[in-house]
C-alpha atoms as a PDB file:
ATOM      1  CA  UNK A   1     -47.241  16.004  -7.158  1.00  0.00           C
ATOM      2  CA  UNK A   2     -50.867  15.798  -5.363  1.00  0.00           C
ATOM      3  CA  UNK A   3     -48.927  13.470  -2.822  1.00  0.00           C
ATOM      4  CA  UNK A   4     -46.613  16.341  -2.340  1.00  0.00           C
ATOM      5  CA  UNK A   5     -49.129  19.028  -2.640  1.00  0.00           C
ATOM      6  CA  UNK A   6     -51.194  16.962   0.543  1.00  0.00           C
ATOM      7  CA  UNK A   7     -48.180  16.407   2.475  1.00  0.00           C
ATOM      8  CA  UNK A   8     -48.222  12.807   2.062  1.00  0.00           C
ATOM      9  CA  UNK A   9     -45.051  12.290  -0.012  1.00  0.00           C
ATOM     10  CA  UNK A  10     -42.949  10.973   3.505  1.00  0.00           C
ATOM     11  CA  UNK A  11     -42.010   7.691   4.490  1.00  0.00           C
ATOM     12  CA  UNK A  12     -44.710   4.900   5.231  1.00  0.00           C
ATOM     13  CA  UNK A  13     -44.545   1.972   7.048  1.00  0.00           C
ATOM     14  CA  UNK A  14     -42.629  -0.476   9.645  1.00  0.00           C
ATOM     15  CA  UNK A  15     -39.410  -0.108   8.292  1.00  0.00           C
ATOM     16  CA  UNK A  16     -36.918   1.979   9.368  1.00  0.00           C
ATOM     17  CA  UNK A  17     -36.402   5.455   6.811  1.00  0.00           C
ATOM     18  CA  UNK A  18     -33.309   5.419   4.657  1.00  0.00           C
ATOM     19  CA  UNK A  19     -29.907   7.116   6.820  1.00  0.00           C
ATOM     20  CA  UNK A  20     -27.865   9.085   5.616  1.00  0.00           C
ATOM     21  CA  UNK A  21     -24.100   7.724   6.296  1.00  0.00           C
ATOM     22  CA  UNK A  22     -21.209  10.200   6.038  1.00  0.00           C
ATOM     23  CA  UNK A  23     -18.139   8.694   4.296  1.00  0.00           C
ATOM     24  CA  UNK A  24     -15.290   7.280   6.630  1.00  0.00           C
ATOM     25  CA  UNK A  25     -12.407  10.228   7.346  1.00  0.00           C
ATOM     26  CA  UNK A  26      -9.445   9.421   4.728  1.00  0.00           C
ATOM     27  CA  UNK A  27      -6.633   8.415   6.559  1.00  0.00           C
ATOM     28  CA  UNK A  28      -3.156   8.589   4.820  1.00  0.00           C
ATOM     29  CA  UNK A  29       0.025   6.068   5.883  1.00  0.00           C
ATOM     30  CA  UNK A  30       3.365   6.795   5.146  1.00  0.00           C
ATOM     31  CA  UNK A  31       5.335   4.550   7.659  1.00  0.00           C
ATOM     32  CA  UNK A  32       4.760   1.129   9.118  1.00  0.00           C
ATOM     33  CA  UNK A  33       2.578   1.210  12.004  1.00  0.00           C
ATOM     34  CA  UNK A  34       0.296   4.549  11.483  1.00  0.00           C
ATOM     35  CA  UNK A  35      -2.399   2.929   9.342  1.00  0.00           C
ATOM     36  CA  UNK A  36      -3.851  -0.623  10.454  1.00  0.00           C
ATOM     37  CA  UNK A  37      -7.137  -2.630   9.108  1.00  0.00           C
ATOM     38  CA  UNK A  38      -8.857  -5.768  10.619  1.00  0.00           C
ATOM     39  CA  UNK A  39     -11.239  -7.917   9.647  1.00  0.00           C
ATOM     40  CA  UNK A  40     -13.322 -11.476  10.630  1.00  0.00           C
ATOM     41  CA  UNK A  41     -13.898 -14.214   8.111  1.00  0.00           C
ATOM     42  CA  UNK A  42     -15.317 -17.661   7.857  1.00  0.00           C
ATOM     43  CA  UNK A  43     -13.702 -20.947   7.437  1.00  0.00           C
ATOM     44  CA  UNK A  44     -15.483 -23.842   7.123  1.00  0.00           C
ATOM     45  CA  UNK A  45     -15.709 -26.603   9.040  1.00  0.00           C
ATOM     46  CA  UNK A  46     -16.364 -30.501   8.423  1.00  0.00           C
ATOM     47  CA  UNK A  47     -19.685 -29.422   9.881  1.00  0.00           C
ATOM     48  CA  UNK A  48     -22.344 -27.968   7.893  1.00  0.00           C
ATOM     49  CA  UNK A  49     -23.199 -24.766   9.083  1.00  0.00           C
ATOM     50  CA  UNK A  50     -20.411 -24.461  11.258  1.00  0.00           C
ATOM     51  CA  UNK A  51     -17.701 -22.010  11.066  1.00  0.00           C
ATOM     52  CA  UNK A  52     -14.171 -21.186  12.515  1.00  0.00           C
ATOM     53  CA  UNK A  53     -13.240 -17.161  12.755  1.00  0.00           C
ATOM     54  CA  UNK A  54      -9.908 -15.523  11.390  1.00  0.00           C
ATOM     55  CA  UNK A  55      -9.357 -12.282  12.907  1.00  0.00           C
ATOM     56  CA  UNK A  56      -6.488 -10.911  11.113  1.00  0.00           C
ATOM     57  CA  UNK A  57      -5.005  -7.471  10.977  1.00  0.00           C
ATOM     58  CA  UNK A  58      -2.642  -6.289   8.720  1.00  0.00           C
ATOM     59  CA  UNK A  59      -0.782  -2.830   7.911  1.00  0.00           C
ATOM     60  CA  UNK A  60      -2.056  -0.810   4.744  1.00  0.00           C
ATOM     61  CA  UNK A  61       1.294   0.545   4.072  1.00  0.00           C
ATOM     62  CA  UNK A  62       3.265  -2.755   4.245  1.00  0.00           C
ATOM     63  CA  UNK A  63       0.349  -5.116   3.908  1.00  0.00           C
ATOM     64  CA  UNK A  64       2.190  -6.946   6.410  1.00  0.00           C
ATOM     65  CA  UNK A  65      -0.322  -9.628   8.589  1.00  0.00           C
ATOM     66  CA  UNK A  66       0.890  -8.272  12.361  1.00  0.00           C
ATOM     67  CA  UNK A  67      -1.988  -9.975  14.182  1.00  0.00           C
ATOM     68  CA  UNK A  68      -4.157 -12.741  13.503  1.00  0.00           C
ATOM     69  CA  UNK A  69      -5.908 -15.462  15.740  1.00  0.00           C
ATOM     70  CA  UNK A  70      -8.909 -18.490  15.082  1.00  0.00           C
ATOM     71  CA  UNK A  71     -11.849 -18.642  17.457  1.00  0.00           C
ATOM     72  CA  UNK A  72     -14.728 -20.674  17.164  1.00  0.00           C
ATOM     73  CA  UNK A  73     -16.774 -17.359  17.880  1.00  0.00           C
ATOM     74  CA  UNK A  74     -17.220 -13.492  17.127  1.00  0.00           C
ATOM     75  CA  UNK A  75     -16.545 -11.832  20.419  1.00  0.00           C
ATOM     76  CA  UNK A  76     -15.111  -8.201  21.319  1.00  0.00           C
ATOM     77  CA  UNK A  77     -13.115  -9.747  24.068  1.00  0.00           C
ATOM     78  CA  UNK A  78     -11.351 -11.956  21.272  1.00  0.00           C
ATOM     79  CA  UNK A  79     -10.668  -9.005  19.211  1.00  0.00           C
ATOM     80  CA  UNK A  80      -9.257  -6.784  22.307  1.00  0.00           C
ATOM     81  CA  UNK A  81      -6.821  -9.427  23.337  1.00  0.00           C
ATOM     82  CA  UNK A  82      -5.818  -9.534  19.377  1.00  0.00           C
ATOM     83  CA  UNK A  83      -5.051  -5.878  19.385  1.00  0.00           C
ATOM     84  CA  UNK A  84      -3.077  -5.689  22.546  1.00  0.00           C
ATOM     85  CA  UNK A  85      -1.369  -8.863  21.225  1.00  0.00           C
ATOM     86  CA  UNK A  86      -0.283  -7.188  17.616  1.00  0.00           C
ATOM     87  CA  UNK A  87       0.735  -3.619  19.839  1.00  0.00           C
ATOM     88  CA  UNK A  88       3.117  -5.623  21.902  1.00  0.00           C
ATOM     89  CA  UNK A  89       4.633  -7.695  19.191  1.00  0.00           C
ATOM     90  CA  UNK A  90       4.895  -4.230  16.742  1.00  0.00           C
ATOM     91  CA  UNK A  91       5.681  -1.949  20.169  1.00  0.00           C
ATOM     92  CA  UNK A  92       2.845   0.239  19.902  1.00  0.00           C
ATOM     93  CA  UNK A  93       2.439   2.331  23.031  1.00  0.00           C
ATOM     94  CA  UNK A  94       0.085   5.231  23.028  1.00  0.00           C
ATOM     95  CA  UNK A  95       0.328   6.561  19.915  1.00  0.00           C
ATOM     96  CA  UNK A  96      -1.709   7.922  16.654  1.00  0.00           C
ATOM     97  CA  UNK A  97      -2.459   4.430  15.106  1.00  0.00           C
ATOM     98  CA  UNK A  98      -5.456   4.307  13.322  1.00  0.00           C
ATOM     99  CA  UNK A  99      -7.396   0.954  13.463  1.00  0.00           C
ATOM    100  CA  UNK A 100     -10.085   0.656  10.806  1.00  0.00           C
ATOM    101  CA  UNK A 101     -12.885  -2.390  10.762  1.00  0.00           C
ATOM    102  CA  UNK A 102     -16.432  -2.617   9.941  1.00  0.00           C
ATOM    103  CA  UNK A 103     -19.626  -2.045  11.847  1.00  0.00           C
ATOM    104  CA  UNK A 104     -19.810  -5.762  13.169  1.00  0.00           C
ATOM    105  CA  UNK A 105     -20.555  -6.139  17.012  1.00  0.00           C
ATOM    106  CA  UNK A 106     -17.067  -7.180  17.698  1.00  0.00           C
ATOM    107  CA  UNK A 107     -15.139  -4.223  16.152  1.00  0.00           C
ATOM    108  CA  UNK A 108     -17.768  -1.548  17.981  1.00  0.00           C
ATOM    109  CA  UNK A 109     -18.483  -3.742  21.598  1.00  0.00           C
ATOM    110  CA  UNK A 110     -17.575  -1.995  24.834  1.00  0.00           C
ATOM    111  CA  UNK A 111     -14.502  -4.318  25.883  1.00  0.00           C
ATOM    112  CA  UNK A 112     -12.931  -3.579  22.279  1.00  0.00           C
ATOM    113  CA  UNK A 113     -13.699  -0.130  22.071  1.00  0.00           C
ATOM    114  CA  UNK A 114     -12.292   0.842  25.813  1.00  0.00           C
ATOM    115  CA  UNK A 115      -9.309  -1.098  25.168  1.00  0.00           C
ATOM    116  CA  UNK A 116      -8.354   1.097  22.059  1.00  0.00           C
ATOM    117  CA  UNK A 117      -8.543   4.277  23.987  1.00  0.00           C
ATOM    118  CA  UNK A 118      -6.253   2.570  26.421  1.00  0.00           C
ATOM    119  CA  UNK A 119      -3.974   2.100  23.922  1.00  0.00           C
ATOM    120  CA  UNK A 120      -4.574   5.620  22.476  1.00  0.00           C
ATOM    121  CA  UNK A 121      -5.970   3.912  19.385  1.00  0.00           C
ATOM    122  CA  UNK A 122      -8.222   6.211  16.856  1.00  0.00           C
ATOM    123  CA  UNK A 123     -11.048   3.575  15.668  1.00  0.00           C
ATOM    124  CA  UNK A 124     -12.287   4.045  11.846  1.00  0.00           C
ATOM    125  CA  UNK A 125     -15.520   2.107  10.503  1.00  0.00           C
ATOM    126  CA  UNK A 126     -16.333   1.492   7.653  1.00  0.00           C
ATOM    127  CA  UNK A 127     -20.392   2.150   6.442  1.00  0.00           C
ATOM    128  CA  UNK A 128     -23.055  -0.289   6.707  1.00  0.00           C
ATOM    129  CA  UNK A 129     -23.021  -2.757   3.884  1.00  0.00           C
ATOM    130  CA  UNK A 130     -20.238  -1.282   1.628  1.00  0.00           C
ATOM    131  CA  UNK A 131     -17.276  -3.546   1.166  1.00  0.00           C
ATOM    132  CA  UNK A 132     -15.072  -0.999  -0.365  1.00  0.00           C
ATOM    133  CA  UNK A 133     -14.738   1.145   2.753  1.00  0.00           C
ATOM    134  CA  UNK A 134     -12.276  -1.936   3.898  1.00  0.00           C
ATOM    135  CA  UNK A 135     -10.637  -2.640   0.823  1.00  0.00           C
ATOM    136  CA  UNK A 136      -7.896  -3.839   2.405  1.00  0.00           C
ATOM    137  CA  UNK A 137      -8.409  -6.871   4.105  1.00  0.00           C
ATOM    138  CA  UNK A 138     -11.255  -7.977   2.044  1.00  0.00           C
ATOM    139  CA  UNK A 139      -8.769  -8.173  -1.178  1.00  0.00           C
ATOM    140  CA  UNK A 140      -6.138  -9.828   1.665  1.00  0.00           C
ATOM    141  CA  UNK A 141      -8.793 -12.649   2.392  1.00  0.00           C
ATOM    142  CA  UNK A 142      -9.342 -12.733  -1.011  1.00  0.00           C
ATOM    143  CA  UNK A 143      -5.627 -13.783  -1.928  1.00  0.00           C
ATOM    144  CA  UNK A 144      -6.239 -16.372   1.187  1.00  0.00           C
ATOM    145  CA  UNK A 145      -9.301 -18.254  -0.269  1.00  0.00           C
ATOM    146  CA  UNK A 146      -7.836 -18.034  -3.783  1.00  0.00           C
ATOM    147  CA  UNK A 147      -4.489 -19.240  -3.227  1.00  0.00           C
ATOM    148  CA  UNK A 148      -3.750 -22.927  -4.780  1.00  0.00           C
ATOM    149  CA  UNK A 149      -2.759 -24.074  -1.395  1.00  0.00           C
ATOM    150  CA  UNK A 150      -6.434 -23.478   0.209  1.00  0.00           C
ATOM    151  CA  UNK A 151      -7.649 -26.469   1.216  1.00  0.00           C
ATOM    152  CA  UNK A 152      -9.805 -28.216  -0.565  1.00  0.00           C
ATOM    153  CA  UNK A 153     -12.060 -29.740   1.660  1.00  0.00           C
ATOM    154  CA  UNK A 154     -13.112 -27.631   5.119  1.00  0.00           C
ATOM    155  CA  UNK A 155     -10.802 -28.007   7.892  1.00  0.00           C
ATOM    156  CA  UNK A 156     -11.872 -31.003  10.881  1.00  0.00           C
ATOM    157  CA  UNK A 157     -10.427 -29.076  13.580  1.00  0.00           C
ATOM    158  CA  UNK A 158      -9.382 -26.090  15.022  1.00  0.00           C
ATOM    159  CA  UNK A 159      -5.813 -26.669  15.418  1.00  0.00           C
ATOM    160  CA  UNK A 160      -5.861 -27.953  11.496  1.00  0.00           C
ATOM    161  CA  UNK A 161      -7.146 -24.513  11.023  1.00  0.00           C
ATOM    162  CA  UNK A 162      -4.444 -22.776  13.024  1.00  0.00           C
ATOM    163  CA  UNK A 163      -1.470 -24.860  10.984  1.00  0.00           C
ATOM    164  CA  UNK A 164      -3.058 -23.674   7.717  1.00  0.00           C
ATOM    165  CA  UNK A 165      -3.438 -20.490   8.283  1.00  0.00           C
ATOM    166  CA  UNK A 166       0.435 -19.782  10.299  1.00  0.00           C
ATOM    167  CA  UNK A 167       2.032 -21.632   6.887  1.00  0.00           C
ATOM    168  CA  UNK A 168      -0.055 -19.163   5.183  1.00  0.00           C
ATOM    169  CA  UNK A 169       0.729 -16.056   6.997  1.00  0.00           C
ATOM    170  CA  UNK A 170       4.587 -16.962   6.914  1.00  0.00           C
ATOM    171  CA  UNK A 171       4.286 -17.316   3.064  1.00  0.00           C
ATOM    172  CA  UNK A 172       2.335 -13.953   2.660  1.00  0.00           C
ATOM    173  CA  UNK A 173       4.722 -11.993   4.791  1.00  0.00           C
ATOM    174  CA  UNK A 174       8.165 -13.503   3.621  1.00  0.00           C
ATOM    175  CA  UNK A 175       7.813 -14.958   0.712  1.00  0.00           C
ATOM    176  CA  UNK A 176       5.076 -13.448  -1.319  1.00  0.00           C
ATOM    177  CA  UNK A 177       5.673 -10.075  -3.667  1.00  0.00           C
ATOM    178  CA  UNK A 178       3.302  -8.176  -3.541  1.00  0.00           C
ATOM    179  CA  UNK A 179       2.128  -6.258  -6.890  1.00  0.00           C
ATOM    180  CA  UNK A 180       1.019  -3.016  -4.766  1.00  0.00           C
ATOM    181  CA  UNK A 181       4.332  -2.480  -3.317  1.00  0.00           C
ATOM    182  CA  UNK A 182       6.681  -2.883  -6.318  1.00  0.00           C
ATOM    183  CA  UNK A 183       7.106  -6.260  -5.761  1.00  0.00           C
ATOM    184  CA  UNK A 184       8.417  -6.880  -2.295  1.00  0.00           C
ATOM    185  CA  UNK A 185       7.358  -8.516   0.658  1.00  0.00           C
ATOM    186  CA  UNK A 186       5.623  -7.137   3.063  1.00  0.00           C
ATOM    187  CA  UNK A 187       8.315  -7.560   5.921  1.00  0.00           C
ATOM    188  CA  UNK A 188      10.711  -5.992   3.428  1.00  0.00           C
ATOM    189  CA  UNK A 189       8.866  -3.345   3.067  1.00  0.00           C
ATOM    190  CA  UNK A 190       7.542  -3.013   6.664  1.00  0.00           C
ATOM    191  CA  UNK A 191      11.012  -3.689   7.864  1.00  0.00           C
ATOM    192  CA  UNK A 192      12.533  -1.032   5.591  1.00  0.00           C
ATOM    193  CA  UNK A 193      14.626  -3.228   3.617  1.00  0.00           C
ATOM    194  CA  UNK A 194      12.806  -3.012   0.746  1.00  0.00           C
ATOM    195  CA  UNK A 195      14.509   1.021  -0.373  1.00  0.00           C
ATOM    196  CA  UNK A 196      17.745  -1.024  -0.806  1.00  0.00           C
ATOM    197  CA  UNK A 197      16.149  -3.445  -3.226  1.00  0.00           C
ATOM    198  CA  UNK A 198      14.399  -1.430  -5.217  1.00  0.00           C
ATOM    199  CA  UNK A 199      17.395   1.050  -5.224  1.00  0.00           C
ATOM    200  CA  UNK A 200      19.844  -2.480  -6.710  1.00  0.00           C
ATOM    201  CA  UNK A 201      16.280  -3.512  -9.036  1.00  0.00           C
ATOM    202  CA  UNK A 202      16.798   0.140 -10.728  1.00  0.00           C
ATOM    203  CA  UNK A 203      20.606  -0.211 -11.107  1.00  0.00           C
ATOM    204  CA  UNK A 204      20.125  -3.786 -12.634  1.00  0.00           C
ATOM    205  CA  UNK A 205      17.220  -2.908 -15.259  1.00  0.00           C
ATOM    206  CA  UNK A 206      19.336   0.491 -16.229  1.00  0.00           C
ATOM    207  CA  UNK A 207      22.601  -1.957 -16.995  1.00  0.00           C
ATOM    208  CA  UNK A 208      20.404  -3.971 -18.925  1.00  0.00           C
ATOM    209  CA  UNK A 209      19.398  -1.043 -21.046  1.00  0.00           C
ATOM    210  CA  UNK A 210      22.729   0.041 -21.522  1.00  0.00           C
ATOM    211  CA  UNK A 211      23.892  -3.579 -23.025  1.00  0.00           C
ATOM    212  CA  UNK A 212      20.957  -3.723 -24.982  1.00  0.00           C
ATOM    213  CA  UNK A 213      19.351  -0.468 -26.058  1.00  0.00           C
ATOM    214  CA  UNK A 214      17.432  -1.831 -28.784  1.00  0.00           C
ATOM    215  CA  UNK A 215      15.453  -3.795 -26.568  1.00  0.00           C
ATOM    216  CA  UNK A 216      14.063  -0.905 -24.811  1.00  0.00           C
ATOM    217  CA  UNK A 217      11.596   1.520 -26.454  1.00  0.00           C
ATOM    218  CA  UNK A 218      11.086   3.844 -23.232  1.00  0.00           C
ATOM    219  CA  UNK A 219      12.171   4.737 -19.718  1.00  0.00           C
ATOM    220  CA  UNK A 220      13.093   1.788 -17.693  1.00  0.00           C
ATOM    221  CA  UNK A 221      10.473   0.737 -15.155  1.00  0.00           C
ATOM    222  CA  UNK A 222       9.978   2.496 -12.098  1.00  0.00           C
ATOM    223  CA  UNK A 223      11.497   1.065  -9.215  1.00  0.00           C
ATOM    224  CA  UNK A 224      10.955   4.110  -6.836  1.00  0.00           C
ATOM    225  CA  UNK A 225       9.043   2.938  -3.553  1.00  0.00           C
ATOM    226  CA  UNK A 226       5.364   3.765  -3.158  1.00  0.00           C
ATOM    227  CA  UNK A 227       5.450   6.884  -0.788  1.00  0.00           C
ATOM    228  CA  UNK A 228       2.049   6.924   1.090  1.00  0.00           C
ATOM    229  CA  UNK A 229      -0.827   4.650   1.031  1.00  0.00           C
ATOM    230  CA  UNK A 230      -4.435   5.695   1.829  1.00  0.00           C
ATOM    231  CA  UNK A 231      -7.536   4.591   3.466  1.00  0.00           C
ATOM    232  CA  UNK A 232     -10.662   5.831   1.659  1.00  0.00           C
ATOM    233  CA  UNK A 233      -9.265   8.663  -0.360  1.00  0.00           C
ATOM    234  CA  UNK A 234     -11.640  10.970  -1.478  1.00  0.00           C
ATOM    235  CA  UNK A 235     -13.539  10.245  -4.295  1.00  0.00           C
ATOM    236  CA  UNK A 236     -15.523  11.828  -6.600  1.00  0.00           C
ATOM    237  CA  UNK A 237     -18.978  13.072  -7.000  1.00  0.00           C
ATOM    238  CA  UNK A 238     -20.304  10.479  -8.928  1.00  0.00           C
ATOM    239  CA  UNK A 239     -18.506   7.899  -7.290  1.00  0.00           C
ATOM    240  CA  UNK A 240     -19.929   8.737  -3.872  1.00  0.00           C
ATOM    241  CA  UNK A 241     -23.388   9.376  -5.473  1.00  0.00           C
ATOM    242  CA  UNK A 242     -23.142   5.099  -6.270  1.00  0.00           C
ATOM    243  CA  UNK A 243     -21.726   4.620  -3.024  1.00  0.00           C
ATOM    244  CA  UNK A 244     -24.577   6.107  -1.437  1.00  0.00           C
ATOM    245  CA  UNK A 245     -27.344   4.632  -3.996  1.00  0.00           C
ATOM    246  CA  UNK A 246     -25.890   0.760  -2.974  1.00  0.00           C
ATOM    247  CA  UNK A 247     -26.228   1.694   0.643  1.00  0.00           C
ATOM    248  CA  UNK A 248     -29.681   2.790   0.147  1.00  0.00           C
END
């Protein structure tokens, strides 16, 4: 109070003052290709305190990997040639895609950033030292380093890296079913095969019911497909108020 009272009650010191950081725009996908997010993470190496980096960017509605790429260093120029790379191979041409990343120097440097409004790309960022903004591909790199099949031991070389990580990405995209899209893969879904199998997965559980209605106390599951994923919905008041508390 006399602090307040003298006009002394203000920040003090070297350090920089706490910012205030708006929350990311909420971006909502309801199609392949409208909604992408991309991150860097470390592998190991048989060298202590070196690292290999996975740049990988997947779709939020299809969780499909469409771009990824191992460099032995962080660079915009590395990321740019990534993103042109995944627009060719998805055939993205000047249209509303939203990429979303964090605030590291490759995802904001000049050569990145000029090639996305090239490419008529709207860039999304997540805030300064909150995780959750990209919830996307840190739970995807999660399911990488947690899968039985991650090595054990860190990888000798680059090109070991590379094989890992293409068995990996062929798995994830064909082969695994994924629990937040009913259970498809994500080129089913991103290919638009998976409305068919969910449509033949409803028909199957309801013929079930019918031979057996004692076995069923309720509906039978829901097979419809998920409609629209977001990025960052809005949350509420006191969910933002912790946000914002962890940041400062």
């Amino acid at each position: 109070r006399i602090l307040k009272e003298a006009g002394q009650l203000h920040h003090r010191g070297r350090a920089q003052a706490p910012k205030k950081v708006s929350k990311p725009k909420s971006y909502k996908a309801t199609a392949p290709n409208q909604v992408w997010s991309w991150d860097i993470t470390f592998l190991a190496t048989a060298i202590v305190g070196i690292f290999f980096r996975l740049y990988l960017i997947m779709d939020i509605y299809s969780r499909k990997i469409v771009g990824w790429e191992i460099h032995e260093n962080e660079t915009a120029d590395h990321a740019a040639l990534l993103i042109r790379k995944a627009c060719l191979a998805e055939g993205i041409s000047m249209q509303d895609l939203v990429l979303h990343s964090d605030n590291g120097s490759p995802m904001k440097g000049a050569t990145m950033l000029a090639m996305l409004q090239r490419l008529g790309i709207v860039p999304s960022f997540s805030r300064p030292s909150v995780s959750n903004d990209n919830p996307y591909s840190e739970s995807l790199f999660g399911t990488m380093k947690y899968t039985p099949a991650y090595p054990s031991k860190p990888f000798e070389r680059l090109d070991a890296a590379r094989e890992w990580v293409d068995e990996f990405v062929h798995w994830y995209n064909e082969e695994h079913r994924h629990s937040g899209i009913q259970f498809v893969t994500p080129a089913q879904r991103h290919s638009g095969a998976e409305k068919l199998i969910l449509m033949n997965r409803k028909v199957v559980y309801e013929s079930a019911k019918q031979r057996n209605p004692e076995r069923w106390s309720r509906e039978t599951r829901n097979w419809e497909p998920v409609s629209e994923v977001w990025l960052n919905p809005e949350k509420s008041e006191t969910e933002e108020q912790e946000v914002r508390e962890k940041v400062a």
